[in-house]
N, C-alpha and C. Protein backbone atom coordinates (compact mmCIF):
# COMPACT_ATOMS: atom_id res chain seq x y z
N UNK A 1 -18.83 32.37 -68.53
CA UNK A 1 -18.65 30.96 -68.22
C UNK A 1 -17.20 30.67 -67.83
N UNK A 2 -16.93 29.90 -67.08
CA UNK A 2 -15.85 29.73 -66.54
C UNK A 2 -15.25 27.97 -67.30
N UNK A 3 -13.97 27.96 -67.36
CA UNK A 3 -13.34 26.93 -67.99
C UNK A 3 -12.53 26.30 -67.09
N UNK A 4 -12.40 25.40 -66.43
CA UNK A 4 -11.30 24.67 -65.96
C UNK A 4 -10.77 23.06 -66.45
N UNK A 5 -9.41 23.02 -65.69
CA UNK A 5 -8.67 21.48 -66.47
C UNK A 5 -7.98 21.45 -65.05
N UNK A 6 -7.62 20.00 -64.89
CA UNK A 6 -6.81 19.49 -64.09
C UNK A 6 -6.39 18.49 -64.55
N UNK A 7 -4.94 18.27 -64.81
CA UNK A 7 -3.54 17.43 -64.96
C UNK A 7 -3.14 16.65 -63.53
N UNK A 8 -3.39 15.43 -63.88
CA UNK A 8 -3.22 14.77 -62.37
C UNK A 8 -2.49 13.23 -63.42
N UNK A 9 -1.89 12.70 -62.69
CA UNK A 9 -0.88 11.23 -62.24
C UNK A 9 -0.58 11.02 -61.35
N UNK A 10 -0.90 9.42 -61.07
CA UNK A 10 -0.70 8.48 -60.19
C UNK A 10 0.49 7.67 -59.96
N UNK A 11 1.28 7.51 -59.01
CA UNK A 11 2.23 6.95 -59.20
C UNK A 11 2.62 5.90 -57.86
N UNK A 12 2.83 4.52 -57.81
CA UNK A 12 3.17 3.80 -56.71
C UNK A 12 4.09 4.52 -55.43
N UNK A 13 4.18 4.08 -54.37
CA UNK A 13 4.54 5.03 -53.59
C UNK A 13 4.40 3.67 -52.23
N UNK A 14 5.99 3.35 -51.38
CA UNK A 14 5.82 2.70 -50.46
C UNK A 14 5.57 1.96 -50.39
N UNK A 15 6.31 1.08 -51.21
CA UNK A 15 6.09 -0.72 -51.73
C UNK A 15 4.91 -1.00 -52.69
N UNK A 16 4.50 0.01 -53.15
CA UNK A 16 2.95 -0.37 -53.84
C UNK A 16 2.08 -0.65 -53.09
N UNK A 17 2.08 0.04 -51.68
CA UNK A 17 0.92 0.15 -50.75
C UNK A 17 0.08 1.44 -50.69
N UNK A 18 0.68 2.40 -51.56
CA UNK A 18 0.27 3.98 -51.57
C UNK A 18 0.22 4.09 -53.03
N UNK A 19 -0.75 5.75 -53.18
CA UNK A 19 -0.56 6.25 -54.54
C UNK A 19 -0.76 7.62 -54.30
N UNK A 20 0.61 7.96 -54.35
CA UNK A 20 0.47 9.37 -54.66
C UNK A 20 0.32 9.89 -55.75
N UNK A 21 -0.21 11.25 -56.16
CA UNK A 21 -1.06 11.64 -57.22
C UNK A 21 -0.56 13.43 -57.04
N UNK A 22 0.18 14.02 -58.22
CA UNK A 22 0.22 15.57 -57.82
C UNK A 22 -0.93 15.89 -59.20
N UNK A 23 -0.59 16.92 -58.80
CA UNK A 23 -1.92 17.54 -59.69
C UNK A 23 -1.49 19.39 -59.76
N UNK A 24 -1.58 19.25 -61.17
CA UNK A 24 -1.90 20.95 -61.52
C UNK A 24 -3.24 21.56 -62.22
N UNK A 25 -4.02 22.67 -61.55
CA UNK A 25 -4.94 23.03 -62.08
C UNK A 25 -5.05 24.67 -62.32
N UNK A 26 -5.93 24.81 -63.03
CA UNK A 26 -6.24 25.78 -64.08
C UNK A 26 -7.53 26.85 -63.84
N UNK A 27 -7.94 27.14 -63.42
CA UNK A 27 -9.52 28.26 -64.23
C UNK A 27 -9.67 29.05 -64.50
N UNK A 28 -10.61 29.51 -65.49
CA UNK A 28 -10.49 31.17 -66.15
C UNK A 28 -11.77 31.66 -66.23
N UNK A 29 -11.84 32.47 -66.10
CA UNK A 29 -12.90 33.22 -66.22
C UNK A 29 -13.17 34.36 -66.85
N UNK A 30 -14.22 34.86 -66.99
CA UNK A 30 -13.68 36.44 -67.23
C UNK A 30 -13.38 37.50 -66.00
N UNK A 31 -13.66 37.19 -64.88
CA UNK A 31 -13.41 37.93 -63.75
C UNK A 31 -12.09 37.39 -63.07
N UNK A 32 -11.70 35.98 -63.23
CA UNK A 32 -10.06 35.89 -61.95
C UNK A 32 -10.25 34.77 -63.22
N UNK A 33 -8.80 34.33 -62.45
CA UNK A 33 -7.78 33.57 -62.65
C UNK A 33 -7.67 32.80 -61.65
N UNK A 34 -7.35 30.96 -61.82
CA UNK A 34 -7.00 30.23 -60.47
C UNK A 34 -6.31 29.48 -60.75
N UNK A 35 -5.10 29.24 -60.38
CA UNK A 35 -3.99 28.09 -60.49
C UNK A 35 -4.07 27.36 -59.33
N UNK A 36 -3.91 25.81 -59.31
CA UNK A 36 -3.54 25.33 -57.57
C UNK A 36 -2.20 24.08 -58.18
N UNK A 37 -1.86 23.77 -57.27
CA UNK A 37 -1.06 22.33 -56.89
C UNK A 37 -1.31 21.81 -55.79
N UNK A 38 -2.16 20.58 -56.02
CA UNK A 38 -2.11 19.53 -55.29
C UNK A 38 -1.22 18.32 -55.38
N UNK A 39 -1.40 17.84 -53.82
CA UNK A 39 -0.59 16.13 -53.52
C UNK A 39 -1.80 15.53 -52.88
N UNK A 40 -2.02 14.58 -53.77
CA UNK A 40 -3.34 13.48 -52.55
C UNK A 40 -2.03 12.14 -52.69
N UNK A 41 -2.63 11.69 -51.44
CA UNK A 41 -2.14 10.17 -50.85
C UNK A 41 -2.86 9.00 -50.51
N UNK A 42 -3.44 8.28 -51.14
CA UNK A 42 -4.89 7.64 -51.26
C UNK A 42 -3.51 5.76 -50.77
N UNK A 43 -4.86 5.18 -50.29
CA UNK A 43 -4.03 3.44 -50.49
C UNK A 43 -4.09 2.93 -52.06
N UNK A 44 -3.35 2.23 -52.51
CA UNK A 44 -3.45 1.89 -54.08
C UNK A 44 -4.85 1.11 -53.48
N UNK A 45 -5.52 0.83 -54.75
CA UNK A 45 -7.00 0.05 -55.00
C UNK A 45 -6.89 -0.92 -56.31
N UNK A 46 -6.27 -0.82 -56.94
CA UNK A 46 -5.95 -1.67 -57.96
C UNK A 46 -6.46 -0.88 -59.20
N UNK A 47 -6.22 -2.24 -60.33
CA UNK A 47 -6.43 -1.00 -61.83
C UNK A 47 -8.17 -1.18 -62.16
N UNK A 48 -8.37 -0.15 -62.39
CA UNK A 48 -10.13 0.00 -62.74
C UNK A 48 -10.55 0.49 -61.43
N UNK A 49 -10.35 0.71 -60.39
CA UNK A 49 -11.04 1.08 -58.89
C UNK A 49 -10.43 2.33 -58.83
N UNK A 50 -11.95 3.15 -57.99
CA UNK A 50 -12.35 4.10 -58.07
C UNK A 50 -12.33 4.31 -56.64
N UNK A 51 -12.87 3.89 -55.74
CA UNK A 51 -13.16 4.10 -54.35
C UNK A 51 -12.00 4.17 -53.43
N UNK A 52 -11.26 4.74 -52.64
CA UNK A 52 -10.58 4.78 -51.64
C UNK A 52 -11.23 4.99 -50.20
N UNK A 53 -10.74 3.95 -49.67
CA UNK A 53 -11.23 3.68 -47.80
C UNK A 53 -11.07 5.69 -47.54
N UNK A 54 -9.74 5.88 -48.08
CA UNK A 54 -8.91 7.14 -47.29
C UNK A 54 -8.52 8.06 -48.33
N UNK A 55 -8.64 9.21 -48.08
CA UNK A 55 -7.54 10.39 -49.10
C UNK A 55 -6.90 11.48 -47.72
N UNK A 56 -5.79 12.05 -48.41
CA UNK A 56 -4.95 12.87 -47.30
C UNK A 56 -4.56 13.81 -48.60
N UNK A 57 -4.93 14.95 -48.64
CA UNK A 57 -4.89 16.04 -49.43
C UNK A 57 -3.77 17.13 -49.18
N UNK A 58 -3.02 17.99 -50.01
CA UNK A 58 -2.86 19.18 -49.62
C UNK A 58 -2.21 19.97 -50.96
N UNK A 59 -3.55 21.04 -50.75
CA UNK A 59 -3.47 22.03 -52.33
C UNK A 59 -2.99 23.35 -51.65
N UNK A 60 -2.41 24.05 -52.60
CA UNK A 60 -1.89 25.48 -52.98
C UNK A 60 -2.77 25.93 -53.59
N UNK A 61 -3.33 27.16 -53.29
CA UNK A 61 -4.28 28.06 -54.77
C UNK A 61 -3.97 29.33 -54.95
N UNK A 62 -3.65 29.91 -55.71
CA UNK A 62 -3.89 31.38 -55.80
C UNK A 62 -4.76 31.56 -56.90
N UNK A 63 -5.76 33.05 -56.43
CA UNK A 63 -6.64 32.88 -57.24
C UNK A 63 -6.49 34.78 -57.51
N UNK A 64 -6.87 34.81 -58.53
CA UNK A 64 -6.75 36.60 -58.98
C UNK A 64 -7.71 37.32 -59.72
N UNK A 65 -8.17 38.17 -59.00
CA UNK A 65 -9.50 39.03 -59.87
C UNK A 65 -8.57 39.70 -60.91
N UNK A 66 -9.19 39.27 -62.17
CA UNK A 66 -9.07 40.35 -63.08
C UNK A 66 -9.26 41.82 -63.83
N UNK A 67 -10.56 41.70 -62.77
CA UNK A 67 -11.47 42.80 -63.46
C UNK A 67 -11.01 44.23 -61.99
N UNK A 68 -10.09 44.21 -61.05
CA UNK A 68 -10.04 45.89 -60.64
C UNK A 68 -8.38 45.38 -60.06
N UNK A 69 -8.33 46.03 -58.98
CA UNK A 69 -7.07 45.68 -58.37
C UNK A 69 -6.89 45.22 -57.02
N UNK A 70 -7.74 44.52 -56.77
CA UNK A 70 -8.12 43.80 -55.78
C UNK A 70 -6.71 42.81 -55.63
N UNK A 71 -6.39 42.44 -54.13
CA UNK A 71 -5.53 42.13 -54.56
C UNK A 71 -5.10 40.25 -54.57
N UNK A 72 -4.14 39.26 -54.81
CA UNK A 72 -4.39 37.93 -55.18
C UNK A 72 -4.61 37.39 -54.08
N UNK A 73 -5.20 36.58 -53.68
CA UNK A 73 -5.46 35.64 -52.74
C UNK A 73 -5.02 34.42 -52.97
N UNK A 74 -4.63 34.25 -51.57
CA UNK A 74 -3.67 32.54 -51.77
C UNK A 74 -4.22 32.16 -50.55
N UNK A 75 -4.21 30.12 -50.95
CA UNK A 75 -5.09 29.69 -49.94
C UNK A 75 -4.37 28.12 -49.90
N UNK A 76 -4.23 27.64 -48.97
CA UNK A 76 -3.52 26.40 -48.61
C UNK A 76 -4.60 25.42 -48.16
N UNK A 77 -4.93 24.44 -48.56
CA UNK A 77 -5.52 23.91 -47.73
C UNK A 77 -5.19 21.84 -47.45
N UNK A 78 -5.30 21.91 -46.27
CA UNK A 78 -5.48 20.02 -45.80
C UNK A 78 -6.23 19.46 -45.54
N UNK A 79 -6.53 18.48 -46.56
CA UNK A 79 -7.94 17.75 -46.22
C UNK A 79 -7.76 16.66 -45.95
N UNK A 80 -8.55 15.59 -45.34
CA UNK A 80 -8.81 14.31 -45.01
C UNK A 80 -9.74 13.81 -45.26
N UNK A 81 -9.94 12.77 -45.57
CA UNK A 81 -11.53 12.36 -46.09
C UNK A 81 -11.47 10.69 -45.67
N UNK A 82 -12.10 10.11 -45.18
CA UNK A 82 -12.59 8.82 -44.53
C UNK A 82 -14.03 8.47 -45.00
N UNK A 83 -13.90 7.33 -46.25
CA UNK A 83 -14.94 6.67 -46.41
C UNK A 83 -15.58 5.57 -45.47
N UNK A 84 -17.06 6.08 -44.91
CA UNK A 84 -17.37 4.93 -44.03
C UNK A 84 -18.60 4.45 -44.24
């Protein structure tokens, strides 16, 4: 079974028209290992709201088999996402 956590905060950003959000994450397994760091950039929505029109993403991952010597893989990725 695999375990993961992610550590994320929100913070005003650009007059309180933005919220940027970094984020560190975690998973384990018994076969790899995965760390990432993310930055999302969402519009603020106010307190209790959940939904964003928009997100603008971009994570770091490296991920590592444990079990031979295969070797770590690292992976960048940018996302965009448009609620419509």
């Amino acid at each position: 079974p695999q375990k993961a956590t992610r550590l994320a905060y929100g913070f005003p950003a650009f007059a309180d028209r933005l919220t940027v959000t970094p984020s560190l994450g975690l998973a384990l397994s018994p076969y790899s290992s995965t760390t990432s760091l993310r930055w999302a950039l969402t519009p603020y929505t106010g307190t209790g709201q959940m939904d964003e029109p928009w997100a603008i993403s971009l994570e770091g991952q490296r991920q590592k088999d444990t079990t031979g010597s295969s070797p770590v893989d690292y992976s960048f990725k940018l996302r965009f996402s448009l609620q419509l």
